[in-house]
C-alpha atoms as a PDB file:
ATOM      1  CA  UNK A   1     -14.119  -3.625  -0.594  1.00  0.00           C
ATOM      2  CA  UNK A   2     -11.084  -5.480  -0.731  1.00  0.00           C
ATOM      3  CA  UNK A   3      -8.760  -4.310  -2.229  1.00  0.00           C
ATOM      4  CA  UNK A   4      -5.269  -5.935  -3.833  1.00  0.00           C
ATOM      5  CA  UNK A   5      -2.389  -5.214  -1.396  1.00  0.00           C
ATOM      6  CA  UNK A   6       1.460  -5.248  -3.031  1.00  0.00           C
ATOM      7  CA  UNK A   7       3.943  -5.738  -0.023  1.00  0.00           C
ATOM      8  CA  UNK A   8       7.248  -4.696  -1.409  1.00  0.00           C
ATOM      9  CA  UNK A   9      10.019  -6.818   0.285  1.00  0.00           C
ATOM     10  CA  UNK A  10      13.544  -5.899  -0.861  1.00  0.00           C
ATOM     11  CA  UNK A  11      15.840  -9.003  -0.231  1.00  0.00           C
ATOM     12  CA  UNK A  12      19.807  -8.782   0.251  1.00  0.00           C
ATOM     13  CA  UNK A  13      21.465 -11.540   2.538  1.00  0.00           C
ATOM     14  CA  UNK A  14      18.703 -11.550   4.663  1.00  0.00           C
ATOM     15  CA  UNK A  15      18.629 -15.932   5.630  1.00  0.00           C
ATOM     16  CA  UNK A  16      18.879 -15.495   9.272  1.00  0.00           C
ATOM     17  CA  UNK A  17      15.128 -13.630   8.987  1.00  0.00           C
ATOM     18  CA  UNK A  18      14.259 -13.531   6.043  1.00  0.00           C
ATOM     19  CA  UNK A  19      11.571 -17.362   6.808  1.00  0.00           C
ATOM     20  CA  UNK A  20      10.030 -15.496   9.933  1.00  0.00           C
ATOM     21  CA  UNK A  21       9.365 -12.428   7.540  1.00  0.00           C
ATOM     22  CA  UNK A  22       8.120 -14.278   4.772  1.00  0.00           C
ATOM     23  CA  UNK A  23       5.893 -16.267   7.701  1.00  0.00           C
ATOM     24  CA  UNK A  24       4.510 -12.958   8.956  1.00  0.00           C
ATOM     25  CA  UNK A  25       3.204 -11.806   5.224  1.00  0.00           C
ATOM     26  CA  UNK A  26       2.158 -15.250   3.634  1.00  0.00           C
ATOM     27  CA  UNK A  27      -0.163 -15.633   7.030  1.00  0.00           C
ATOM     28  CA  UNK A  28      -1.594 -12.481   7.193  1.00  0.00           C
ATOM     29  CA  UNK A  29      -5.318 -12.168   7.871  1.00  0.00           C
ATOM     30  CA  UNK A  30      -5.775 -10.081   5.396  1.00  0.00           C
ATOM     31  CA  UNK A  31      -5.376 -12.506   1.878  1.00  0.00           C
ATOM     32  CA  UNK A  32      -6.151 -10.259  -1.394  1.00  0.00           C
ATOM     33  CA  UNK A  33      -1.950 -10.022  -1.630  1.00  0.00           C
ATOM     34  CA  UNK A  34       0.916  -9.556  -3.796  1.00  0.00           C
ATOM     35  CA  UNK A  35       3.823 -10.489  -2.107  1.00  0.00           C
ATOM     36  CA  UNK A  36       6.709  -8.684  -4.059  1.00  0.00           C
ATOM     37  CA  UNK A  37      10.093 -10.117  -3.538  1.00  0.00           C
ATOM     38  CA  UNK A  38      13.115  -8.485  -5.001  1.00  0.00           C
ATOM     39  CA  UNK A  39      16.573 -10.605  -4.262  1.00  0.00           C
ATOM     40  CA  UNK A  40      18.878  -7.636  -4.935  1.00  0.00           C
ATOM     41  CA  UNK A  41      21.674  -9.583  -5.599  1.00  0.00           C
ATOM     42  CA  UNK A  42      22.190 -12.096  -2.846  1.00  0.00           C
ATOM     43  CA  UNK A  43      25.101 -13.817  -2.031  1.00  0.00           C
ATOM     44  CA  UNK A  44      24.056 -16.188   0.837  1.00  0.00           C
ATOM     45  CA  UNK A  45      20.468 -18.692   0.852  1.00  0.00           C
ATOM     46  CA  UNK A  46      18.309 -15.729   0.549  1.00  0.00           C
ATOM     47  CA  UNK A  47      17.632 -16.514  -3.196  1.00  0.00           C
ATOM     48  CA  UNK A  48      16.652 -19.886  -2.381  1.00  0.00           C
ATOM     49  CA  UNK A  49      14.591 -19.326   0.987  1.00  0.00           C
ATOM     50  CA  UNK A  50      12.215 -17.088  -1.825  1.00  0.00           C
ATOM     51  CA  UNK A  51      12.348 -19.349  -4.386  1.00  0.00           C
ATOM     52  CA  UNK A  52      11.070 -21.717  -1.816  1.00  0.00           C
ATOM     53  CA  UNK A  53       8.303 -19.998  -0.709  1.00  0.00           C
ATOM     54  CA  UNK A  54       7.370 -18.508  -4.215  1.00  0.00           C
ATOM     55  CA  UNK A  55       6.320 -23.140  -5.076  1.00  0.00           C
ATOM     56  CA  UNK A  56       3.885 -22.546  -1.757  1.00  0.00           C
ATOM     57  CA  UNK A  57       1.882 -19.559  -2.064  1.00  0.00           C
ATOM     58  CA  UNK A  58       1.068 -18.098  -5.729  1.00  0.00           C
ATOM     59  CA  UNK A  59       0.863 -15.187  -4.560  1.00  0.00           C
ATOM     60  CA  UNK A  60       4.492 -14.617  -4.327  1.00  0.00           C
ATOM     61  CA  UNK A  61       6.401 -12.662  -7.473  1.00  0.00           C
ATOM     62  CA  UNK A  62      10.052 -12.882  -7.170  1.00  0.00           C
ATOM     63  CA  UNK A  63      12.247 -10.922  -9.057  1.00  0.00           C
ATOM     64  CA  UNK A  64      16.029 -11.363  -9.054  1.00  0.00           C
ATOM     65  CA  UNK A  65      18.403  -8.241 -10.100  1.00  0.00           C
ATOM     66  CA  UNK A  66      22.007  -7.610  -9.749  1.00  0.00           C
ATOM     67  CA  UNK A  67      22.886  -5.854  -6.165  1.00  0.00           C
ATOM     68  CA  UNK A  68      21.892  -2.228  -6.520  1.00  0.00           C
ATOM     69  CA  UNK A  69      20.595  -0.941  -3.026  1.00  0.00           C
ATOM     70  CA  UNK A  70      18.006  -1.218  -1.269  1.00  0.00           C
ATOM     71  CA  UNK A  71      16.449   2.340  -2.782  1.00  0.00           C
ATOM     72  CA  UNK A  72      16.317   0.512  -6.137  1.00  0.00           C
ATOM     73  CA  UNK A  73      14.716  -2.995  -4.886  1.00  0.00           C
ATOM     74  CA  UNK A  74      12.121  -0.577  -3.851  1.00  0.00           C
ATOM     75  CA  UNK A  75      11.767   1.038  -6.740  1.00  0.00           C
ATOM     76  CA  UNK A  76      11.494  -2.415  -8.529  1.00  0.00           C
ATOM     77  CA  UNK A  77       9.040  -3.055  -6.284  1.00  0.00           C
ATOM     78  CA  UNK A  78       6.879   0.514  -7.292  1.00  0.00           C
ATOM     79  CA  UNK A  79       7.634  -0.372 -11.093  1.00  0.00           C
ATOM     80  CA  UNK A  80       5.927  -3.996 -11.144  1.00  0.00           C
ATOM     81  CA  UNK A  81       3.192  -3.907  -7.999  1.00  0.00           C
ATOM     82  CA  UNK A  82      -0.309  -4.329  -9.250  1.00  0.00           C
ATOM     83  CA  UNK A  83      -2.093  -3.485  -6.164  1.00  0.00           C
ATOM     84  CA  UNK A  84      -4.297  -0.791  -5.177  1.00  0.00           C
ATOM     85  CA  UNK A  85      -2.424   0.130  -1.712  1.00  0.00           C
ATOM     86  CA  UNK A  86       1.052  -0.339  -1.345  1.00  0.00           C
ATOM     87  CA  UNK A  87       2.896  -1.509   2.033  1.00  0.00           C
ATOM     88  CA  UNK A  88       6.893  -1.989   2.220  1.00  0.00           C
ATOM     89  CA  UNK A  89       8.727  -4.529   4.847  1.00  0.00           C
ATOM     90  CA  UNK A  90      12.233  -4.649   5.503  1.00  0.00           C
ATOM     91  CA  UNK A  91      13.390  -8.427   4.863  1.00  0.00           C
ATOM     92  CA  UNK A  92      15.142  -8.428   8.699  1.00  0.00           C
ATOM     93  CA  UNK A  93      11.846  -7.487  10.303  1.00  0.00           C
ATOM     94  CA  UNK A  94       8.088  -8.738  10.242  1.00  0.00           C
ATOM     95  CA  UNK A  95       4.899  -7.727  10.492  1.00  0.00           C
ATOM     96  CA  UNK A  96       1.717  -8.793  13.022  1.00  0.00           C
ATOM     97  CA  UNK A  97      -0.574 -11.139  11.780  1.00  0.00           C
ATOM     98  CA  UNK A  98      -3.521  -8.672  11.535  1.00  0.00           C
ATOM     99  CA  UNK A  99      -1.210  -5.602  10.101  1.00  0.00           C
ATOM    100  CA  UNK A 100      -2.886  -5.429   6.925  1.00  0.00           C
ATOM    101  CA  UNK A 101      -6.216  -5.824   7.953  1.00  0.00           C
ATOM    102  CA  UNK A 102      -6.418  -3.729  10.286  1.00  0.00           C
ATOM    103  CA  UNK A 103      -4.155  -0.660   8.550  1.00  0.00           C
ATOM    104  CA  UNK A 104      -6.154  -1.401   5.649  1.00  0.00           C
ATOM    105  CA  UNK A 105     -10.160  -1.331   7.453  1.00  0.00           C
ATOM    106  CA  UNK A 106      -8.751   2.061   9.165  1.00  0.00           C
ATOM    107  CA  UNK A 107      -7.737   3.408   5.678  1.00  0.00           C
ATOM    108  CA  UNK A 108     -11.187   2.885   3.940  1.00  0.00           C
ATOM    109  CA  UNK A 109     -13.210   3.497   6.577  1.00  0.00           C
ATOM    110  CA  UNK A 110     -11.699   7.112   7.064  1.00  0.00           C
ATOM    111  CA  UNK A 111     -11.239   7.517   3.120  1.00  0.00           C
ATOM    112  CA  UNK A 112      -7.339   7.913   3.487  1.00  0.00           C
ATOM    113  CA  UNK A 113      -4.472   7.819   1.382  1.00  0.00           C
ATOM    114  CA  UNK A 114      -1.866   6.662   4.002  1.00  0.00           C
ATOM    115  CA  UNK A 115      -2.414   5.135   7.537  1.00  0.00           C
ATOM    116  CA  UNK A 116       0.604   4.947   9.693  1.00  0.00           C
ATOM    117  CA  UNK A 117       1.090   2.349  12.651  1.00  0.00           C
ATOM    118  CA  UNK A 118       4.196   2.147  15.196  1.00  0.00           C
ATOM    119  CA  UNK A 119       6.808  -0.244  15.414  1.00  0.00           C
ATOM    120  CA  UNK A 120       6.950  -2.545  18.717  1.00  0.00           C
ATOM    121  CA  UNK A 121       9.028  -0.904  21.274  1.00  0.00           C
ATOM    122  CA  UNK A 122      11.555  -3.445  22.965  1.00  0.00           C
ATOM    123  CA  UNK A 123      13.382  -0.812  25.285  1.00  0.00           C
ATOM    124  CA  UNK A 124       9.546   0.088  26.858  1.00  0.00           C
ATOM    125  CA  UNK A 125      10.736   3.621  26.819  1.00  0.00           C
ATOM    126  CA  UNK A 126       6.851   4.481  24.666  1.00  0.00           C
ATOM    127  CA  UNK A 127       3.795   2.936  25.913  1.00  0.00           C
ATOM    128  CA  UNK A 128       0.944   2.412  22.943  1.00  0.00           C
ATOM    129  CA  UNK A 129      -2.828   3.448  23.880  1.00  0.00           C
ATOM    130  CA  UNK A 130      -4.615   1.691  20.569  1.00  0.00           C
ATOM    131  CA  UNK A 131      -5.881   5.053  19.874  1.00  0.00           C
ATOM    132  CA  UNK A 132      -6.360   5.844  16.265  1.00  0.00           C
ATOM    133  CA  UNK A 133      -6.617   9.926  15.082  1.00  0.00           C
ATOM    134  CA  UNK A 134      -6.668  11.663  11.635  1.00  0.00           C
ATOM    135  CA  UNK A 135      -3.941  14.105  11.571  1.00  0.00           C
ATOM    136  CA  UNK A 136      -3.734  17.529   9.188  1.00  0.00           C
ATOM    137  CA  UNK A 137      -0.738  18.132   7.559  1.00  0.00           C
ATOM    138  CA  UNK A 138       0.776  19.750   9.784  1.00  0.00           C
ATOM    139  CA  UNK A 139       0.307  17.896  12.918  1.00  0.00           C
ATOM    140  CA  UNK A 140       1.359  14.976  10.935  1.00  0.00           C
ATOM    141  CA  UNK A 141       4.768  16.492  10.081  1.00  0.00           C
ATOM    142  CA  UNK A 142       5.197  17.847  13.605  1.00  0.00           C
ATOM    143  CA  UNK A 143       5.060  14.507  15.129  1.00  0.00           C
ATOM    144  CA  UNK A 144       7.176  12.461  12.429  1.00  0.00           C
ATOM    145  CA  UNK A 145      10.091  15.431  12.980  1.00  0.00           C
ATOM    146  CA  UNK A 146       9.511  14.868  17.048  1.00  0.00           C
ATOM    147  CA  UNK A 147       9.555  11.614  16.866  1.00  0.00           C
ATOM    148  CA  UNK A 148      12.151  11.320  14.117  1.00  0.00           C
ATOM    149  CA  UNK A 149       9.426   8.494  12.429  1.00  0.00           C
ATOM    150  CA  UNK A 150      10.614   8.750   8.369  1.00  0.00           C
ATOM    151  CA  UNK A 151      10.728   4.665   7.833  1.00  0.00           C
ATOM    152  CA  UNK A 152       8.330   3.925   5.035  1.00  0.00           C
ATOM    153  CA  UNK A 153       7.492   0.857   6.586  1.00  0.00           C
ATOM    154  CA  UNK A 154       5.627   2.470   8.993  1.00  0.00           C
ATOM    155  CA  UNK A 155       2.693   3.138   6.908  1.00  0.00           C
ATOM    156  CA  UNK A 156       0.545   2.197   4.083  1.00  0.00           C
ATOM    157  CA  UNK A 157       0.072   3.660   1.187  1.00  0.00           C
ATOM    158  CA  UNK A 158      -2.798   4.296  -2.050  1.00  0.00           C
ATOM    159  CA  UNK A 159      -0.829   3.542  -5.321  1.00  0.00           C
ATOM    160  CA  UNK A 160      -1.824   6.795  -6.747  1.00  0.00           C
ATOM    161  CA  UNK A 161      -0.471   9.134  -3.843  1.00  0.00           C
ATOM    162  CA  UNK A 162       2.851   7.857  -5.015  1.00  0.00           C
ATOM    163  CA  UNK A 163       2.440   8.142  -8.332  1.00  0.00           C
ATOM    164  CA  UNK A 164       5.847   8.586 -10.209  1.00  0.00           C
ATOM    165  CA  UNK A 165       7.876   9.374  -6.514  1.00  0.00           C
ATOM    166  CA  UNK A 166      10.297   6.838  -6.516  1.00  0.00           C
ATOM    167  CA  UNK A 167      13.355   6.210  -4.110  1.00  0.00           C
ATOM    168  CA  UNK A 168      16.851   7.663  -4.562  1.00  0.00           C
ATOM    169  CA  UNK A 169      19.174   5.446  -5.232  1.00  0.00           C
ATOM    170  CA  UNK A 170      22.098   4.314  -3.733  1.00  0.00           C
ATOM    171  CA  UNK A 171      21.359   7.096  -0.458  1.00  0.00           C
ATOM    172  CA  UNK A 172      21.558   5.897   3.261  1.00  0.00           C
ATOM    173  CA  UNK A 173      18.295   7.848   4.979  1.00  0.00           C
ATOM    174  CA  UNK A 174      16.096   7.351   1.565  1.00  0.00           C
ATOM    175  CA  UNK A 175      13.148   7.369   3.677  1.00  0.00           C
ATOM    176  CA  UNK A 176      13.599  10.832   4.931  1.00  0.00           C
ATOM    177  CA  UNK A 177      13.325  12.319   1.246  1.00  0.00           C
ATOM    178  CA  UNK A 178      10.677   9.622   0.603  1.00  0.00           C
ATOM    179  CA  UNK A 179       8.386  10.940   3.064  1.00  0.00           C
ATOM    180  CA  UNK A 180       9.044  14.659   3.041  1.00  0.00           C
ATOM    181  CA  UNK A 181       7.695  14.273  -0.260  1.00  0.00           C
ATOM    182  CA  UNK A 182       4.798  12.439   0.452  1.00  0.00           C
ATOM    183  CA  UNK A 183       3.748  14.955   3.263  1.00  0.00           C
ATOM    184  CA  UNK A 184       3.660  17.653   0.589  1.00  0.00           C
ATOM    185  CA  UNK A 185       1.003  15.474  -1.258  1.00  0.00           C
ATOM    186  CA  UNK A 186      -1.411  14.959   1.740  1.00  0.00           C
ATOM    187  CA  UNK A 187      -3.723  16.627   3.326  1.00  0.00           C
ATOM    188  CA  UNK A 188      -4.420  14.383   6.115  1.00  0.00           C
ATOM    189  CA  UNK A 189      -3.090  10.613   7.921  1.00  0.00           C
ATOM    190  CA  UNK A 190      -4.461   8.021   9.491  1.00  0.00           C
ATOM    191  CA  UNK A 191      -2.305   7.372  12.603  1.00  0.00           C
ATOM    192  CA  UNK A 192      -2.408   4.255  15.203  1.00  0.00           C
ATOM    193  CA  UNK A 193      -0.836   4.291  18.101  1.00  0.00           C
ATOM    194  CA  UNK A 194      -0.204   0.762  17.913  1.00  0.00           C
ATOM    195  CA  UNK A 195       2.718  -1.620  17.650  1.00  0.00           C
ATOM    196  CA  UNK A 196       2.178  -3.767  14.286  1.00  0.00           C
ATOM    197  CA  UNK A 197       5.808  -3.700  12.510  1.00  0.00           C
ATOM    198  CA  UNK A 198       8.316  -5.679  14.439  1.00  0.00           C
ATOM    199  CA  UNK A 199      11.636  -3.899  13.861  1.00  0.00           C
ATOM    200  CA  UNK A 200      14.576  -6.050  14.206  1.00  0.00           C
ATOM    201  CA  UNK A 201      17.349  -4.059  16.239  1.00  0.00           C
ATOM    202  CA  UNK A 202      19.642  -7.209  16.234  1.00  0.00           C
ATOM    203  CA  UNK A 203      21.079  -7.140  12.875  1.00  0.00           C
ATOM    204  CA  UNK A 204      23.785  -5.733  12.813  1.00  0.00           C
ATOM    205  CA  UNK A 205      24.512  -5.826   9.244  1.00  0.00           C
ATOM    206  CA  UNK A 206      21.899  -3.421   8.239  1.00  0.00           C
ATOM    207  CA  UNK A 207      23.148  -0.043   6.640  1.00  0.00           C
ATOM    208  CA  UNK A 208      21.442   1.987   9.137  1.00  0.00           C
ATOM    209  CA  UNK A 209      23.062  -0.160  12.120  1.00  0.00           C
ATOM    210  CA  UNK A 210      26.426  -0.275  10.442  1.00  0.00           C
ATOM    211  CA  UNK A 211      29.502   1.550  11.734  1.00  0.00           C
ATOM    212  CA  UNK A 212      29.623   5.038  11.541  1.00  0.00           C
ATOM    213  CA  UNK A 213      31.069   6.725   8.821  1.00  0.00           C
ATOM    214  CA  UNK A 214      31.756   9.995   6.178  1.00  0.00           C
ATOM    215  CA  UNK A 215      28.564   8.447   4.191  1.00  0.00           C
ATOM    216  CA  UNK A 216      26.583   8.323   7.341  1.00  0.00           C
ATOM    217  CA  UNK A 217      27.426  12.289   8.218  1.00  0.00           C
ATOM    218  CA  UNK A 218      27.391  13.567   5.143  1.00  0.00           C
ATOM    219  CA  UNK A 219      24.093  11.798   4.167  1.00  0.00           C
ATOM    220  CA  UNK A 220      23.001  12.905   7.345  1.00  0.00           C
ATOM    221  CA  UNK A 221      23.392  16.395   6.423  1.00  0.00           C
ATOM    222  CA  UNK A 222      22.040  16.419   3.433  1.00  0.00           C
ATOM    223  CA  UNK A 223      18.753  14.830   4.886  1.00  0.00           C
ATOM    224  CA  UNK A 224      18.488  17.434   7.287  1.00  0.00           C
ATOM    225  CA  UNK A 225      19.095  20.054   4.952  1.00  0.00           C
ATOM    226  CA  UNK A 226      16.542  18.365   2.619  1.00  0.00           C
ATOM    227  CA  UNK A 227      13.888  18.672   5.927  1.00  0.00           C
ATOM    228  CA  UNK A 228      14.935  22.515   6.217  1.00  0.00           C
ATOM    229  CA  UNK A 229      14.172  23.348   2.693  1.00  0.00           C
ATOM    230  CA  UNK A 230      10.847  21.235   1.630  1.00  0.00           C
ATOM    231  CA  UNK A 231       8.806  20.391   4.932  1.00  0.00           C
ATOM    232  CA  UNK A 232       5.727  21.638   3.725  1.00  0.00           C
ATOM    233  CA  UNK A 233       4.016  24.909   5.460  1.00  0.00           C
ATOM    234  CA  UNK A 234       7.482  25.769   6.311  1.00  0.00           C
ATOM    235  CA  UNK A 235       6.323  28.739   8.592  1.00  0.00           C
ATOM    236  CA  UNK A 236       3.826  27.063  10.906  1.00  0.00           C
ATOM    237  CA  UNK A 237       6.809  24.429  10.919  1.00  0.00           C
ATOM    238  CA  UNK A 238       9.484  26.465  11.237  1.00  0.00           C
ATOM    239  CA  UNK A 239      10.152  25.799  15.874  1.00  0.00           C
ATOM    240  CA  UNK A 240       9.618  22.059  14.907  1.00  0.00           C
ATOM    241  CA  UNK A 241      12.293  22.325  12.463  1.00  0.00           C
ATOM    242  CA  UNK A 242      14.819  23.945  14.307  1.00  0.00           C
ATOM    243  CA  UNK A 243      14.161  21.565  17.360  1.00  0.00           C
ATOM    244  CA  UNK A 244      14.851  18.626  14.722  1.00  0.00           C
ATOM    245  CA  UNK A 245      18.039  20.516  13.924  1.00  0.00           C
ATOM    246  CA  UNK A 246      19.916  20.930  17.087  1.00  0.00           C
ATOM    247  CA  UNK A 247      18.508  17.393  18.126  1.00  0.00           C
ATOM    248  CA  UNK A 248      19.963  15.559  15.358  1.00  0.00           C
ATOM    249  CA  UNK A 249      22.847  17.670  14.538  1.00  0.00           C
ATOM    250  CA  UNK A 250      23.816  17.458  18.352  1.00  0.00           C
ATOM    251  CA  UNK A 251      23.907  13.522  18.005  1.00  0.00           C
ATOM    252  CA  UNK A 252      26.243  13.493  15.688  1.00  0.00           C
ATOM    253  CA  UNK A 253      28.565  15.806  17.019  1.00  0.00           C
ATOM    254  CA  UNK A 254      28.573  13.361  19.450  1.00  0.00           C
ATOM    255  CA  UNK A 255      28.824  10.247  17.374  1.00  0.00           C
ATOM    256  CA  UNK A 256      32.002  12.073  15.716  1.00  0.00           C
ATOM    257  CA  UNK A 257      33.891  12.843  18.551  1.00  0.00           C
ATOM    258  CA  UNK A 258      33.603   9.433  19.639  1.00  0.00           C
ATOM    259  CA  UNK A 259      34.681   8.601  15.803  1.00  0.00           C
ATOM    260  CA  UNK A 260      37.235  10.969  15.852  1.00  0.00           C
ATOM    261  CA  UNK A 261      39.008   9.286  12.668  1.00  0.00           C
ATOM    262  CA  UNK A 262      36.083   9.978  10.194  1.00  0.00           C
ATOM    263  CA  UNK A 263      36.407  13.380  11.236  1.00  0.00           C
ATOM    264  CA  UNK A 264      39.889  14.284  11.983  1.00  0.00           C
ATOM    265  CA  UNK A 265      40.218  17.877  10.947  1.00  0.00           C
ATOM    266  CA  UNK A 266      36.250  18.781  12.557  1.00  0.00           C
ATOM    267  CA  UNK A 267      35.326  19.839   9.682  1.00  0.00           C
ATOM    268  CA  UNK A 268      31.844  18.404   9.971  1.00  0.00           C
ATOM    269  CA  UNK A 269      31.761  19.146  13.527  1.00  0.00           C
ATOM    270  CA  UNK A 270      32.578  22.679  12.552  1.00  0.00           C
ATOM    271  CA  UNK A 271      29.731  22.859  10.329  1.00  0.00           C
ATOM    272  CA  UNK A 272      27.432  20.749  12.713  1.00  0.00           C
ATOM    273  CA  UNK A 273      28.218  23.725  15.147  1.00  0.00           C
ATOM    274  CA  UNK A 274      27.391  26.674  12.928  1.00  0.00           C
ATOM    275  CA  UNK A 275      23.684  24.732  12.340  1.00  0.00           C
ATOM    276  CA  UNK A 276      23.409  24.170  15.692  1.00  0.00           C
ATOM    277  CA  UNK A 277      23.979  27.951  16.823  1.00  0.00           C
ATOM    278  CA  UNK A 278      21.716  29.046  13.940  1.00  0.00           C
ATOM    279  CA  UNK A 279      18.899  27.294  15.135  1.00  0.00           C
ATOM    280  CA  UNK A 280      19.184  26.984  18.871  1.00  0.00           C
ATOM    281  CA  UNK A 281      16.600  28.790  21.235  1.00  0.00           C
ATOM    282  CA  UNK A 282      15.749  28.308  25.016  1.00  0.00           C
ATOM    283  CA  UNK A 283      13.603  25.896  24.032  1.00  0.00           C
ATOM    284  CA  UNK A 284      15.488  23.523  22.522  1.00  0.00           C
ATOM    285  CA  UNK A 285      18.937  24.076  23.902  1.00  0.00           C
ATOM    286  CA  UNK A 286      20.020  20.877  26.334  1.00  0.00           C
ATOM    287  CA  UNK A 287      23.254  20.522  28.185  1.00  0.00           C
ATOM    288  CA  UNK A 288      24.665  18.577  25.014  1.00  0.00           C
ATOM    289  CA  UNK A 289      24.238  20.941  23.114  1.00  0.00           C
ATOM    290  CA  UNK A 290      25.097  24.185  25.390  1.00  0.00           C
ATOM    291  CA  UNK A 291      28.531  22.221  25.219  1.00  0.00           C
ATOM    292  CA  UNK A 292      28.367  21.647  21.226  1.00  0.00           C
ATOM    293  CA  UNK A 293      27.941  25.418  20.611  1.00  0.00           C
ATOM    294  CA  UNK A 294      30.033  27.485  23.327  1.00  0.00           C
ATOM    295  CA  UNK A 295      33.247  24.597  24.122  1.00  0.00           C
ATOM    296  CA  UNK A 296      36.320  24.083  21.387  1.00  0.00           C
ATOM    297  CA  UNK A 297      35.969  20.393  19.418  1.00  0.00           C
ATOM    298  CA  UNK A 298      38.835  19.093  21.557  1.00  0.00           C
ATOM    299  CA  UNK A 299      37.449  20.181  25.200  1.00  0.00           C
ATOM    300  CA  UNK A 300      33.517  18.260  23.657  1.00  0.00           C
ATOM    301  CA  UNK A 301      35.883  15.619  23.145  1.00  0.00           C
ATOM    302  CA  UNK A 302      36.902  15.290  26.549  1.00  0.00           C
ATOM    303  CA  UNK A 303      33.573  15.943  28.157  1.00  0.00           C
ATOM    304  CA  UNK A 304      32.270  13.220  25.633  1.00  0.00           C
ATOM    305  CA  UNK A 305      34.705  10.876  26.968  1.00  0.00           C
ATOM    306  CA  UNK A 306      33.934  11.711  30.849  1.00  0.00           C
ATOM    307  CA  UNK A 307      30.269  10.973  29.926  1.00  0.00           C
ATOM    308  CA  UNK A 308      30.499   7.558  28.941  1.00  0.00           C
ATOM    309  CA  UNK A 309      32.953   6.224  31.422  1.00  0.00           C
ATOM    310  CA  UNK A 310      30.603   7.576  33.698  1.00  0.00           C
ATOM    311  CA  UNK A 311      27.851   5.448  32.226  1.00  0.00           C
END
């Protein structure tokens, strides 16, 4: 019972990490790997720092493409891994030395498709207990909406739950599609409350981290929209849903009144409010949001502003 492991690292400018990443996977405790590496077109060392580490440990592939996204690395990834469970790490981040084994013991032992760990937590605001439960679907979906947890890095998965699903390309929030899908397949997860992926919140050139922008909101939008319409068991999800809705939508009302010149008309603000309204209850209604739905865009603005001099 040990069965071949592809890690599927997509690779794009990554040298300031990319040898501590590497370091985390090639020493894993867990050995039966295949260490995917897909340079998607990089212009700095990164090409080099794999090639390097490709000589030392055979059980490196690396595949070098012309820059298409991050979406499509991964899907490079999908196309060639041989392995029986697949696991995906972000080239800026890495992974505890016992990761696999341990996601890996928990997913045969239980007879599981997908096991799901947490990242490491550097503003302490979550403590971890080590507990480990099986989740239904819809417990499983609950949680990922509360706790906004979509990264596919999170988790491990059998090859043949994903099957054909492959990553869109060229979209910012690709993991929120990703694993809407995936919850539709399941019928149960494996879930540690554990810290095992290190997430690297310093790089500021990641996609996600990057400025905001129209792709960010309107991607944004269309992710939520995507939650709205294929969370599985839609009814018994339906509070969950709306919570999601006037929590994220509320954010970025925020976020665009303090970019006021991607959205300089309020048009998206305008439609951020309608969703919001449509799907607030006493519930989930905070100050923030009290503000988004009954105050013009130009008196948020101002309230906005008084809030973070006041931080």
């Amino acid at each position: 019972m040990n069965p071949l492991v592809s890690i599927i690292i997509p690779v794009y400018n990554a040298e300031l990490y990319l040898e501590r990443c590497l370091n985390s996977v090639i020493n894993q405790t867990y050995e039966n790997l295949e260490i995917l590496l897909i340079n998607d077109g990089s212009t700095d060392n990164s090409k080099n720092i794999c090639t390097s580490f490709k000589k030392k440990d055979n059980r490196i592939k690396l595949i070098n493409q012309v820059n298409g996204g991050s979406s499509i690395a991964r899907n490079t990834g999908l196309d060639q891994a041989q392995g029986e469970i697949i696991s995906f790490i972000d080239s800026d981040d890495h992974i505890d030395l016992k990761m696999i084994t341990i996601m890996v013991d928990l997913l045969l032992t239980h007879d599981l498709e997908v096991v799901e760990a947490e990242p490491d937590n550097p503003t302490k605001k979550k403590s971890f207990d080590g507990s480990f439960r099986i989740e239904d679907q819809i417990t499983a979906t609950k949680r990922i909406l509360k706790n906004t947890s979509f990264s596919v890095w999170r988790r491990i998965y059998k090859k043949s739950l994903i099957g054909e699903m492959r990553f869109i390309p060229k979209l910012i929030h690709q993991d929120v599609f990703f694993t809407i899908d995936l919850l539709k397949k399941i019928s149960k997860i494996g879930y540690l409350n554990t810290p095992l992926y290190i997430y690297n919140t310093g790089n500021v050139g990641s996609i996600i981290r990057s400025k905001y922008s129209v792709k960010k909101i309107t991607t944004g939008i269309k992710a939520t929209e995507y939650i709205k319409d294929h969370v599985p068991n839609k009814d018994a999800l339906d509070e969950v849903v709306k919570n999601y809705i006037v929590y994220y939508y509320t954010d970025h009302f925020y976020l665009l009144s303090k970019n006021k010149h991607v959205d300089p008309g309020g048009y998206y603000r305008k439609k951020l409010k309608r969703e919001i309204s449509k799907a607030a209850n006493n519930n989930n209604l905070s100050f923030r949001s009290l503000v988004v739905m009954t105050l013009p865009i130009k008196v948020s603005e101002k309230i906005y502003a008084l809030y973070r001099n006041l931080k």
